[in-house]
Protein backbone atom coordinates (compact mmCIF):
# COMPACT_ATOMS: atom_id res chain seq x y z
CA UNK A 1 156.30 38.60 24.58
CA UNK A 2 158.15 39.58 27.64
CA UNK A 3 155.36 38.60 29.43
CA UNK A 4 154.70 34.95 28.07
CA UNK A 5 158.67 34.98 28.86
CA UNK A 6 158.25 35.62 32.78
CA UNK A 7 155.28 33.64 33.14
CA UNK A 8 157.11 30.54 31.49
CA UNK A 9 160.37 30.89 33.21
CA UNK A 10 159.64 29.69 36.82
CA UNK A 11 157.85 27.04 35.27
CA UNK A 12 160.59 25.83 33.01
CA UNK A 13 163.34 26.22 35.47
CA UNK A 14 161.36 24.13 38.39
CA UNK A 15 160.89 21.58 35.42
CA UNK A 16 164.34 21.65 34.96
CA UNK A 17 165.80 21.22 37.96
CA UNK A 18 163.27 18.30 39.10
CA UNK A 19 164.33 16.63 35.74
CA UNK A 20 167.69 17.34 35.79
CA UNK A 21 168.37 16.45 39.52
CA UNK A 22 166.41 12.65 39.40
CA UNK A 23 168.78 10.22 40.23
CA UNK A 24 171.13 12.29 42.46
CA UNK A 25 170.55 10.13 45.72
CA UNK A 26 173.18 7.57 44.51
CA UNK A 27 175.51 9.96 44.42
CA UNK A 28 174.32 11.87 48.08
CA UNK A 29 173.65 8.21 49.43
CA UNK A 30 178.01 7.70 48.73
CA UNK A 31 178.73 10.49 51.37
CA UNK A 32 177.96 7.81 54.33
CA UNK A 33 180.15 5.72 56.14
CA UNK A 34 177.58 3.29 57.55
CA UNK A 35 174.37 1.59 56.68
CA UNK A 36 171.74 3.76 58.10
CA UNK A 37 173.33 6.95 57.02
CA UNK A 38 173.27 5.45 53.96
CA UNK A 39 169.50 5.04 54.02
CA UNK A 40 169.25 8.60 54.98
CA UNK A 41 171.38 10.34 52.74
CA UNK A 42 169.83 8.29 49.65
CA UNK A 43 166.27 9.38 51.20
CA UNK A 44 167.43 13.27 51.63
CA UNK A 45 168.69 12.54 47.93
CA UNK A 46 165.30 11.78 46.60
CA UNK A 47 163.56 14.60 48.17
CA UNK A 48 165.99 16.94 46.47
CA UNK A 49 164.82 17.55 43.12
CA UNK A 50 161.64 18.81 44.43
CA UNK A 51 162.92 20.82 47.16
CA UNK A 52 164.83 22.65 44.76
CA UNK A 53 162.05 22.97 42.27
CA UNK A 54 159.87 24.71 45.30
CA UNK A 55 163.33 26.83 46.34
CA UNK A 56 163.57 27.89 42.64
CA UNK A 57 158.93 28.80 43.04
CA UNK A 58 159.64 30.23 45.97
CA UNK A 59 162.57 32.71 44.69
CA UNK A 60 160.47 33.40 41.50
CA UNK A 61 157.32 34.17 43.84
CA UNK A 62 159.56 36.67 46.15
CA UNK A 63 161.18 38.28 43.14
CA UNK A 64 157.84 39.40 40.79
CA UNK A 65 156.49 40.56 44.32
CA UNK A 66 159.68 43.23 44.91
C-alpha cells in the first residue's frame, strides 16, 4: 500500500498543479505596466503550470534518491 502511495503521489501532485495553475497568465500578465511586458508576463504565465509540475518531478526524483 505504501508503495502504490509513493508511486502515485508525484504523479498526482504534478497533475495537480498543471491543472490547478491553467489560467494564471491573466493574472501574471496584470503585473506589467506596458504592452510588451504584458506579452511577456502572460507568456511566462503560460509556461508556469508546467514548470512547476517538472519542479514538483524533479523534487520527488531528488527525494526517493536520498
Amino acid at each position: 500500500m505504501t508503495r502504490v502511495l509513493l508511486a502515485l503521489a508525484p504523479a498526482a501532485l504534478m497533475l495537480a498543479l498543471s491543472l490547478g495553475l491553467t489560467g494564471i497568465e491573466s493574472w501574471v500578465a496584470s503585473f506589467a505596466t506596458s504592452e510588451g511586458a504584458r506579452l511577456m508576463l502572460g507568456r511566462a504565465g503560460l509556461a508556469l503550470p508546467y514548470a512547476a509540475a517538472g519542479l514538483a518531478g524533479v523534487i520527488f526524483l531528488f527525494a526517493a534518491a536520498a
